[in-house]
C-alpha atoms as a PDB file:
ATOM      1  CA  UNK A   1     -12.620  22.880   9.810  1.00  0.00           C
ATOM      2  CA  UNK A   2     -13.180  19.330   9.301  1.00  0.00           C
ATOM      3  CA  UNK A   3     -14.251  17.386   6.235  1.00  0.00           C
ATOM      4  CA  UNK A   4     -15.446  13.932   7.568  1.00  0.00           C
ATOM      5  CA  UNK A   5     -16.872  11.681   4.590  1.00  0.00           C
ATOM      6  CA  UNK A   6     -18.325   8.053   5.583  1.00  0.00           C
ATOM      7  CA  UNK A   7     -19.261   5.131   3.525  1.00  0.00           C
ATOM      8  CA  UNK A   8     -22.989   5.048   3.095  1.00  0.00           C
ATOM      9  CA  UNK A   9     -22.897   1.869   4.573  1.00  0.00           C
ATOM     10  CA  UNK A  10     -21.428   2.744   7.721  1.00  0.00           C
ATOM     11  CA  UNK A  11     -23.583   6.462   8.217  1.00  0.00           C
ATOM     12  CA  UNK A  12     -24.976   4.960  11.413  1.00  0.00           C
ATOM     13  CA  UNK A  13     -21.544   4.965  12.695  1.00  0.00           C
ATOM     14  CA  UNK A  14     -20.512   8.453  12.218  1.00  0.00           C
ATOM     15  CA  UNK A  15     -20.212   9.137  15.751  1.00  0.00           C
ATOM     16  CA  UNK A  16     -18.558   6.518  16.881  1.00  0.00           C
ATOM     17  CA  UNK A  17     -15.607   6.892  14.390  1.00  0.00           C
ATOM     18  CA  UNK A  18     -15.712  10.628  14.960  1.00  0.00           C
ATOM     19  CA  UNK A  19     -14.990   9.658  18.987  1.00  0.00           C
ATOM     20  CA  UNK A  20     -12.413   6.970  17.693  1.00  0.00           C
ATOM     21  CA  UNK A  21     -10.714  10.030  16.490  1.00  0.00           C
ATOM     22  CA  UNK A  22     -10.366  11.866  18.727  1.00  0.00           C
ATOM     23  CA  UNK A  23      -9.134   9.426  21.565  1.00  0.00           C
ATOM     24  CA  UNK A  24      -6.546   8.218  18.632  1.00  0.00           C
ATOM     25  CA  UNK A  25      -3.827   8.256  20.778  1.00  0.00           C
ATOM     26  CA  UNK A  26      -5.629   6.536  23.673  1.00  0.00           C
ATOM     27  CA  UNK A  27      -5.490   3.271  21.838  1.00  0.00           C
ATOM     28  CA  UNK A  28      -2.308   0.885  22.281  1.00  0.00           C
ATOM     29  CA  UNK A  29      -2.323  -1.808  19.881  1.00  0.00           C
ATOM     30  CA  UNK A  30      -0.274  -0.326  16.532  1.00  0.00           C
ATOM     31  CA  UNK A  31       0.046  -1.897  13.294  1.00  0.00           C
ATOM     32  CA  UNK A  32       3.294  -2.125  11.507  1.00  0.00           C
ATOM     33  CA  UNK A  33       6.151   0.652  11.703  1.00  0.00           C
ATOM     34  CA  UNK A  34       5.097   3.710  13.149  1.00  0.00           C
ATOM     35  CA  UNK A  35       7.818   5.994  11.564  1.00  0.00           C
ATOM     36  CA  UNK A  36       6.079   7.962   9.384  1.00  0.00           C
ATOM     37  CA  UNK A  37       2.392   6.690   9.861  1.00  0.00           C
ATOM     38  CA  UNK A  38       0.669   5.470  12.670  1.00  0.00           C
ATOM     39  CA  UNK A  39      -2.220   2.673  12.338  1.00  0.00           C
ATOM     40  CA  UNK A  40      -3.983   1.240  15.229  1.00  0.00           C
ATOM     41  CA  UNK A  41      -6.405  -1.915  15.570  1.00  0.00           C
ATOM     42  CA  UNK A  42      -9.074  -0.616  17.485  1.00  0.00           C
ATOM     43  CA  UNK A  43     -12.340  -2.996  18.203  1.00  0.00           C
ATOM     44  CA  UNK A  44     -15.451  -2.405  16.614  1.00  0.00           C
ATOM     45  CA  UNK A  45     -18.632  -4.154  16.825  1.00  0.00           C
ATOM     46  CA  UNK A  46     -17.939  -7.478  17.117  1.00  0.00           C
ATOM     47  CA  UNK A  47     -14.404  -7.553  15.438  1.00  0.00           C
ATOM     48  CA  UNK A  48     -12.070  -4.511  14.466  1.00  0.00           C
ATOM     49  CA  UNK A  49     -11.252  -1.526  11.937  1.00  0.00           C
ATOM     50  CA  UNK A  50      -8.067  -0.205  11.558  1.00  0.00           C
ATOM     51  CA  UNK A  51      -7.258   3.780  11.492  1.00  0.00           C
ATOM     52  CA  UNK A  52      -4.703   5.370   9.959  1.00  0.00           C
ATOM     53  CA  UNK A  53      -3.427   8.649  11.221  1.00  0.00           C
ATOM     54  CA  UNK A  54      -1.065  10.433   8.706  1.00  0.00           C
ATOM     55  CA  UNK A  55       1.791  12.297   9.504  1.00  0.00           C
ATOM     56  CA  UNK A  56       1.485  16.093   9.810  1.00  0.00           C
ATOM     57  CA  UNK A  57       2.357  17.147   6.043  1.00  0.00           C
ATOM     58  CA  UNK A  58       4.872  19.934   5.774  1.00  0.00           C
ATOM     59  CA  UNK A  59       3.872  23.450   4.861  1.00  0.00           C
ATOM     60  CA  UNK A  60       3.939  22.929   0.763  1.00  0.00           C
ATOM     61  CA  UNK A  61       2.080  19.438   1.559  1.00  0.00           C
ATOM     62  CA  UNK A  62      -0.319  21.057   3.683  1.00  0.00           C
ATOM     63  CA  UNK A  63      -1.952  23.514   0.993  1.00  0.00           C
ATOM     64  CA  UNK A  64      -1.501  21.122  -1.598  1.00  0.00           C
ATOM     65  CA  UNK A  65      -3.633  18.707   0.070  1.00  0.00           C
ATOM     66  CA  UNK A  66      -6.281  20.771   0.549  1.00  0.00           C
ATOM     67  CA  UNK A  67      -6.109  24.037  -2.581  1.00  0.00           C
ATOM     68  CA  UNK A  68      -4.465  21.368  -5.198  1.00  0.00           C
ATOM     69  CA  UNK A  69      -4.483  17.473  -4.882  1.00  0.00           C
ATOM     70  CA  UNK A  70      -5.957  14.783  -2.787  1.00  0.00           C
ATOM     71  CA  UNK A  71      -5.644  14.320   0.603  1.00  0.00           C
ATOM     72  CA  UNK A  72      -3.535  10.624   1.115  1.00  0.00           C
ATOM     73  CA  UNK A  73      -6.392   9.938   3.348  1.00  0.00           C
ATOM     74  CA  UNK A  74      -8.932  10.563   0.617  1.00  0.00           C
ATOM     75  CA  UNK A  75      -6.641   9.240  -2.086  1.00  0.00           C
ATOM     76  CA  UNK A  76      -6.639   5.518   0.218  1.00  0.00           C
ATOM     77  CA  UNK A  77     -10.525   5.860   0.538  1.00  0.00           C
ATOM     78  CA  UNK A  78     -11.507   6.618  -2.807  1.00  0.00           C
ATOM     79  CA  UNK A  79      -8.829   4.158  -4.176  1.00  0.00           C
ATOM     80  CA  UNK A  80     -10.052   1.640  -2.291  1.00  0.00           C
ATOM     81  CA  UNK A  81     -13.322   1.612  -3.340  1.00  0.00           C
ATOM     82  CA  UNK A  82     -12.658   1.750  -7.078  1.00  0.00           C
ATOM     83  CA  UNK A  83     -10.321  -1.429  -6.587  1.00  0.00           C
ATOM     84  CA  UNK A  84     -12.993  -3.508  -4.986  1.00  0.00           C
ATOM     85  CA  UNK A  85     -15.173  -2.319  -8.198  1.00  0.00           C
ATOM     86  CA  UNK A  86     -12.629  -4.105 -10.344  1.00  0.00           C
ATOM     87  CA  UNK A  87     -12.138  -7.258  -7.830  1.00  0.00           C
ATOM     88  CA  UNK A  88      -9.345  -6.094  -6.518  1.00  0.00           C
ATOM     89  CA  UNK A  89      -9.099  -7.470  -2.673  1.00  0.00           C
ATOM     90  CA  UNK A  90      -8.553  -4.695   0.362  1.00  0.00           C
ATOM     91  CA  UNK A  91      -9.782  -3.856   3.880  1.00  0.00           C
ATOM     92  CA  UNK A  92     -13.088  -2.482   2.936  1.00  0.00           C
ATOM     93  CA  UNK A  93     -13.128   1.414   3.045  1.00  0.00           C
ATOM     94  CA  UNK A  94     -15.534   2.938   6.076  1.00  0.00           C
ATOM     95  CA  UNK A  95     -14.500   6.715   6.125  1.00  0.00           C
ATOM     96  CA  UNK A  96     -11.733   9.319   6.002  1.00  0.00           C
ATOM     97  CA  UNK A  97     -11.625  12.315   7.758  1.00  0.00           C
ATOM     98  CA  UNK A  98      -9.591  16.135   7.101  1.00  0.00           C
ATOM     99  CA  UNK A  99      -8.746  18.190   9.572  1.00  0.00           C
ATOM    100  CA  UNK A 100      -7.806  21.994   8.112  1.00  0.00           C
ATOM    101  CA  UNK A 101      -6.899  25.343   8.799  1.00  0.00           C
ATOM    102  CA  UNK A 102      -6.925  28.371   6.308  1.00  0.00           C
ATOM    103  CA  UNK A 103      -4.139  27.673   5.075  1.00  0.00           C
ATOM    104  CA  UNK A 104      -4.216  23.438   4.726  1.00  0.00           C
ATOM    105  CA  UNK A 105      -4.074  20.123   5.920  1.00  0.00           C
ATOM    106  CA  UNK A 106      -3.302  19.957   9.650  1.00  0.00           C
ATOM    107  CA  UNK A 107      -4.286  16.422  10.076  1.00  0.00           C
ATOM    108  CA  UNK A 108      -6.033  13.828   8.521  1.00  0.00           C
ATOM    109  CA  UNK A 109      -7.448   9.761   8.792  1.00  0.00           C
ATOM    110  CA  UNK A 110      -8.433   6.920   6.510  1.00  0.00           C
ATOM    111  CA  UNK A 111     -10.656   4.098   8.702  1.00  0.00           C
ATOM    112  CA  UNK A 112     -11.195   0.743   7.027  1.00  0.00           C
ATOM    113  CA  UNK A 113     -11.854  -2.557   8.098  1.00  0.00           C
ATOM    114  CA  UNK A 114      -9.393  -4.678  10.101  1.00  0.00           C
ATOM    115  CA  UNK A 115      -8.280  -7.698   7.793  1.00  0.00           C
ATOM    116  CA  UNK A 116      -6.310 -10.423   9.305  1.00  0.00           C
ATOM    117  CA  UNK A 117      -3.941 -12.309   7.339  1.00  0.00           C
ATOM    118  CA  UNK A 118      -1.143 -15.064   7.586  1.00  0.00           C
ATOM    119  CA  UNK A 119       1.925 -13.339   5.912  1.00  0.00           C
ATOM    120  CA  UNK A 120       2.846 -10.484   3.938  1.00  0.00           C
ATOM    121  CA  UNK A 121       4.901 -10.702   0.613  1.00  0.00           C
ATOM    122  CA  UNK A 122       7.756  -9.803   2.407  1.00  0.00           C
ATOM    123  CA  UNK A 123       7.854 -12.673   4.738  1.00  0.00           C
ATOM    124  CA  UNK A 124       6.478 -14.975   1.749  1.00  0.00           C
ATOM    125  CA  UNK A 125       9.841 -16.741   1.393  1.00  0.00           C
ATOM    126  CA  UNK A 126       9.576 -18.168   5.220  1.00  0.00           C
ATOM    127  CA  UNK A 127       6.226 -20.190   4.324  1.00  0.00           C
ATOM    128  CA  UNK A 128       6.528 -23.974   3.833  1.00  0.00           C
ATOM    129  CA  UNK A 129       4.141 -23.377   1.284  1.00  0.00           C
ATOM    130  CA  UNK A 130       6.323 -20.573  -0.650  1.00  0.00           C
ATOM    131  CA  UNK A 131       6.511 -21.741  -4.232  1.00  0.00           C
ATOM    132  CA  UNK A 132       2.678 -21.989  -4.589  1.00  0.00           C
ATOM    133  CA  UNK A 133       1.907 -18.541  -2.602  1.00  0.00           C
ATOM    134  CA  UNK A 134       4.831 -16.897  -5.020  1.00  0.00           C
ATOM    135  CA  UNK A 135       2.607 -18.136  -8.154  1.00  0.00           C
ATOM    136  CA  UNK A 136      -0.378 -16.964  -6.734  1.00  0.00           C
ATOM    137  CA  UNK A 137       0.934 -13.300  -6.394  1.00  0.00           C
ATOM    138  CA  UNK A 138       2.089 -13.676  -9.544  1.00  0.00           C
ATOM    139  CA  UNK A 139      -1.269 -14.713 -10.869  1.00  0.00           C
ATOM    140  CA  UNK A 140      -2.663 -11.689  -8.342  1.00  0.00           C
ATOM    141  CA  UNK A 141      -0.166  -8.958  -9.714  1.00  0.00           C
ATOM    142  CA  UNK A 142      -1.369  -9.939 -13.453  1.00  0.00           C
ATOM    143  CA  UNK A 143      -4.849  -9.658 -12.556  1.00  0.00           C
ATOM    144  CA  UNK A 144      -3.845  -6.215 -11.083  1.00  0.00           C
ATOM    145  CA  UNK A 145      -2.145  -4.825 -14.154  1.00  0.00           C
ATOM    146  CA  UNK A 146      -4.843  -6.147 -16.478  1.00  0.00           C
ATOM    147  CA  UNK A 147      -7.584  -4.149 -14.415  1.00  0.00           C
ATOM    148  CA  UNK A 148      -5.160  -1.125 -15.513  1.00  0.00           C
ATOM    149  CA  UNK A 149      -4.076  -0.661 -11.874  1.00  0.00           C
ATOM    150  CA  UNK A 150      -0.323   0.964 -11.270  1.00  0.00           C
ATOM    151  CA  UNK A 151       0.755   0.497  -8.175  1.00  0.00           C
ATOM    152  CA  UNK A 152       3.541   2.937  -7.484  1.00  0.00           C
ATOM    153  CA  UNK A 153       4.247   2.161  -3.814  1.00  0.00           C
ATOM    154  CA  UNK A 154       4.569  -1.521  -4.382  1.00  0.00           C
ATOM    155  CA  UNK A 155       6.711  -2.542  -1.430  1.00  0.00           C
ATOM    156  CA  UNK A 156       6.584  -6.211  -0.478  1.00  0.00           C
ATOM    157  CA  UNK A 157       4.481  -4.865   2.521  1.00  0.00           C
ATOM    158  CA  UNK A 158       1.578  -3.719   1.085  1.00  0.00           C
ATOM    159  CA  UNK A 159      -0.060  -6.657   0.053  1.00  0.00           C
ATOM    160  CA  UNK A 160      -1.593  -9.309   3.080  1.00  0.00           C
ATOM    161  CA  UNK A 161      -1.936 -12.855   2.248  1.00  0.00           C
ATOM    162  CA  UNK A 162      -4.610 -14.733   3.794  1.00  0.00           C
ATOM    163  CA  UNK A 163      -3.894 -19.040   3.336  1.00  0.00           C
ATOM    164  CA  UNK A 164      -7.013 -21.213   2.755  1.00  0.00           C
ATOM    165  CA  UNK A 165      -5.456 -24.384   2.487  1.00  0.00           C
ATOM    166  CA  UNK A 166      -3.526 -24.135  -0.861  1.00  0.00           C
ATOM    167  CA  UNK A 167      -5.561 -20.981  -2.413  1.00  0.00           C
ATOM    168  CA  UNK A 168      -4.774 -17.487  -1.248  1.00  0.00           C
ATOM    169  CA  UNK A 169      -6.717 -14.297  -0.622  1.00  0.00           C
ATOM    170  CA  UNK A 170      -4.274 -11.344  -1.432  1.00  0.00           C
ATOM    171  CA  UNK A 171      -5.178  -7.503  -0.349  1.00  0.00           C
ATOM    172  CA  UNK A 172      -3.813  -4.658  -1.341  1.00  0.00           C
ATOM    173  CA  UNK A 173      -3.006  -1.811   1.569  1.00  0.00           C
ATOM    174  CA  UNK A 174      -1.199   1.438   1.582  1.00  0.00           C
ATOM    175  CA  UNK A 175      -3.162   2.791  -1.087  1.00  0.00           C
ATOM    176  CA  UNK A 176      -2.672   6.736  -1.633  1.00  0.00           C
ATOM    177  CA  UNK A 177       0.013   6.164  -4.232  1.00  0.00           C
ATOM    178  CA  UNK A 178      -1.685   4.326  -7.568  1.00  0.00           C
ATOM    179  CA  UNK A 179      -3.108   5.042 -10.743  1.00  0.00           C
ATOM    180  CA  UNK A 180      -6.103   3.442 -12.789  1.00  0.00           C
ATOM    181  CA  UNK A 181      -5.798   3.665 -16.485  1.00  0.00           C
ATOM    182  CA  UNK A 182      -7.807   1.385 -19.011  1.00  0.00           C
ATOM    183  CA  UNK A 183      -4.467  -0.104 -20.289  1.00  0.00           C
ATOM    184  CA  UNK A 184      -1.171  -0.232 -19.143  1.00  0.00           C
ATOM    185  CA  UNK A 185       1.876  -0.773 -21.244  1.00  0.00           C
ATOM    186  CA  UNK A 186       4.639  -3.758 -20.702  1.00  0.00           C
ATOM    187  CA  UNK A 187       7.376  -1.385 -19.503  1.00  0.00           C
ATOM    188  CA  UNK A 188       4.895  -0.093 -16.666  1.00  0.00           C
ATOM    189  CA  UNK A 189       3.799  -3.580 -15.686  1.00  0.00           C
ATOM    190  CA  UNK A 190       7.306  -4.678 -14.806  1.00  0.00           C
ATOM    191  CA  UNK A 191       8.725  -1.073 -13.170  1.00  0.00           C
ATOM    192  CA  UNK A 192       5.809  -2.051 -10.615  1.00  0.00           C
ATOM    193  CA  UNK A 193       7.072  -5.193  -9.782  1.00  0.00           C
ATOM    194  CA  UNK A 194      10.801  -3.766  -9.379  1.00  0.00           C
ATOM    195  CA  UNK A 195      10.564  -4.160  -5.441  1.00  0.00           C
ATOM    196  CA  UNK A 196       8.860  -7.389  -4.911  1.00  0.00           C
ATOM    197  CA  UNK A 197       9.961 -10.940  -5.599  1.00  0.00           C
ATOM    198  CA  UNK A 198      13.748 -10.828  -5.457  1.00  0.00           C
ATOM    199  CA  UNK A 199      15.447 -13.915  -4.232  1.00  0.00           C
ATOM    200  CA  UNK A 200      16.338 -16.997  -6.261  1.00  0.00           C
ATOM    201  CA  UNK A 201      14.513 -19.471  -7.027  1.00  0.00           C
ATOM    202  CA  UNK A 202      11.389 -18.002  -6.445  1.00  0.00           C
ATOM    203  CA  UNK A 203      11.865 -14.991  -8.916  1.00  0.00           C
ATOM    204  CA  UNK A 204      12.182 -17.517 -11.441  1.00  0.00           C
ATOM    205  CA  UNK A 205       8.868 -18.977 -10.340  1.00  0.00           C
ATOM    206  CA  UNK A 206       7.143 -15.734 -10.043  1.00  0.00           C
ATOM    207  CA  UNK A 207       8.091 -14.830 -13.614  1.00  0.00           C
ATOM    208  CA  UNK A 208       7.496 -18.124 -15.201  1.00  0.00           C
ATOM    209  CA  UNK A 209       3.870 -17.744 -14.080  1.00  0.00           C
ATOM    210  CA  UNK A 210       3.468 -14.790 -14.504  1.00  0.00           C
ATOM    211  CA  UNK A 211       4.420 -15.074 -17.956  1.00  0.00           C
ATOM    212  CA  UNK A 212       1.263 -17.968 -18.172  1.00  0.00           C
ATOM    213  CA  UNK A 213      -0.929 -15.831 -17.094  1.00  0.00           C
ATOM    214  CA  UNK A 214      -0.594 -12.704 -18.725  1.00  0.00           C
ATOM    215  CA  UNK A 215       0.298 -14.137 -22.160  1.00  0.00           C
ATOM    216  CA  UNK A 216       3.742 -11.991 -22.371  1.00  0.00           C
ATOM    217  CA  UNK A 217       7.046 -14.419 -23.744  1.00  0.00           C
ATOM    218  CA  UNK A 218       9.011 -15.434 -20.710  1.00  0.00           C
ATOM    219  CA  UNK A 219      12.471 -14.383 -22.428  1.00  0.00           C
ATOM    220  CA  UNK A 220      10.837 -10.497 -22.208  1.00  0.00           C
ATOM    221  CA  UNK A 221       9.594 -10.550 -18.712  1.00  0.00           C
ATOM    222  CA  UNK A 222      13.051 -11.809 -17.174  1.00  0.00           C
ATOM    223  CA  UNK A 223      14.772  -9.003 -19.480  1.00  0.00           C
ATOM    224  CA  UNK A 224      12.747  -6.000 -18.224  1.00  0.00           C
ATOM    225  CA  UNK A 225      12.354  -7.422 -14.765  1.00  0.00           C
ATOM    226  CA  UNK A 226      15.711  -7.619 -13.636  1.00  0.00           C
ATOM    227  CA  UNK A 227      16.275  -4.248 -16.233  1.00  0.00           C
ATOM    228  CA  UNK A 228      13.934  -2.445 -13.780  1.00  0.00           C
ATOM    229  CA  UNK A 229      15.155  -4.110 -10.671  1.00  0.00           C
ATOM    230  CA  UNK A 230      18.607  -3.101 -11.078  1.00  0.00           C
ATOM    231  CA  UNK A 231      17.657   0.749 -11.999  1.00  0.00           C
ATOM    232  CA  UNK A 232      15.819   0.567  -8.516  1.00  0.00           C
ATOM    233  CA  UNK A 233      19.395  -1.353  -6.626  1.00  0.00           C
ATOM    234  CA  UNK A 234      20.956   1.773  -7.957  1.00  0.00           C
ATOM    235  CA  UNK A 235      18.553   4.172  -6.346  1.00  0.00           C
ATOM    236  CA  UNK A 236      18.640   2.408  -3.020  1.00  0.00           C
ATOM    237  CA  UNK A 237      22.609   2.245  -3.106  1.00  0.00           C
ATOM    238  CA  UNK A 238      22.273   5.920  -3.996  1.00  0.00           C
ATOM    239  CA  UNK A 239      20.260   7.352  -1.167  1.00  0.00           C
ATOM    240  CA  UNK A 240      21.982   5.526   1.150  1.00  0.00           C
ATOM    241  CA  UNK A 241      25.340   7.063   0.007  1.00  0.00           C
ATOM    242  CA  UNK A 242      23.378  10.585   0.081  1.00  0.00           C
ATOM    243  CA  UNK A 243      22.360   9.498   3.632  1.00  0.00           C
ATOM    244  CA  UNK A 244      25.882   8.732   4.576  1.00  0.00           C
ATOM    245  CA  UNK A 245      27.508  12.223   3.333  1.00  0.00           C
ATOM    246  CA  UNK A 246      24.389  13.591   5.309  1.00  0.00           C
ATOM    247  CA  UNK A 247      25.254  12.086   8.497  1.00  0.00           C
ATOM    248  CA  UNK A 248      29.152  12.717   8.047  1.00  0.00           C
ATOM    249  CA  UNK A 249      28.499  16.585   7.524  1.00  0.00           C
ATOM    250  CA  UNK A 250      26.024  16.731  10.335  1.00  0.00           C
ATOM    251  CA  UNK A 251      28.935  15.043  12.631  1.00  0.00           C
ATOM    252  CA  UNK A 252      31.915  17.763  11.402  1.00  0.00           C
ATOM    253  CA  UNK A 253      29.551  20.543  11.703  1.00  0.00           C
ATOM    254  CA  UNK A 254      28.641  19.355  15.342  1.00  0.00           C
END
């Protein structure tokens, strides 16, 4: 069985994404690292949309997805079109497509549009123009949390910058994993911004502006930043140690 919903903008194309589909893994170009999810450039009209293919879900995932919760494909679709409602920049949502058996989810794809950009956050510190980009994520990640958005994948990845001279276009990807609320509360706000700006001195920039912006003193923000940064540190350091016993048993037992 296949579920195969379409923007109503993009009906006409229906078949064409349908046959993008299915010759999925005809197409070279990939985007990013492949190790869990796969997402390929692939041209369309006169530019390009990206797919997403989503890795095969494991048995409990796989009738979750389809008797319980959300799909992640549906989740990035429908997510993506209620942030562009608020303002919220990302590559415009086209489709998303289910594959299913009786029993689940056996595959499944989110299309969208291509979106090229300069830099990621992660690579944000390498830009000659780095303070000024930091302050505009940090006036971007305000706007964010005063829409009542919680990101809860918010890896330094996820968000493409796009330079127009000194102003910056910011979109959000990798978009399963979020809530919308009316209001968030402080203590949200800064967990979501536990894996972002790190490195000195542009933390203290990001949280002095961010501070201006949202209105919150600066002496609270640097408390429950670096409060929620460290309890995240400690669950890194932790799975890697977990990773490490993991590998030594595997090599006795071999």
């Amino acid at each position: 069985m296949q579920k195969f919903i379409v923007s109503p903008k993009y009906k006409n194309f229906q078949k064409n994404f349908k046959q993008m589909v299915e010759n999925f893994d005809s197409y070279s170009e990939i985007l990013g690292n492949p190790e869990r999810n796969v997402i390929k450039k692939i041209p369309f009209q006169e530019g390009y949309i990206a797919i997403k293919s989503f890795k095969k879900p494991h048995w409990v995932n796989k009738i979750a997805y389809k008797y319980l919760r959300k799909s992640k494909a549906r989740r990035s679709y429908e997510h993506g079109l209620q942030l562009l409602q608020l303002g919220i920049l990302n590559p415009e949502p086209m489709a998303y497509i289910e594959n299913s058996d009786f029993f689940g989810i056996t595959s499944s794809y989110y299309i969208c549009q291509y979106t090229p950009y300069d830099f990621t956050i992660r690579e944000i510190y390498d830009q000659p123009d780095a303070f000024l980009a930091v302050q505009a994520y940090a006036r971007f990640s305000a706007y964010v949390h005063s829409k009542g958005v919680y990101i809860k994948d918010n890896t330094p990845g996820n968000t493409l910058v796009q330079r127009n001279n000194q102003e910056y276009n910011m979109y959000l990807v990798d978009l399963n994993r979020m809530e919308f609320h009316e209001n968030l509360s402080f203590e949200v706000k800064m967990k979501s911004l536990s894996n972002n700006i790190k490195e000195q001195p542009f933390l203290d920039i990001f949280m002095e502006e961010y501070s201006k912006v949202s209105g919150y003193p600066l002496s609270e923000v640097r408390e429950r930043m670096f409060h929620y940064q460290q309890i995240f540190n400690r669950k890194i350091e932790s799975k890697a140690r977990l990773k490490k016993r993991l590998k030594k048993l595997m090599g006795k037992k071999i």
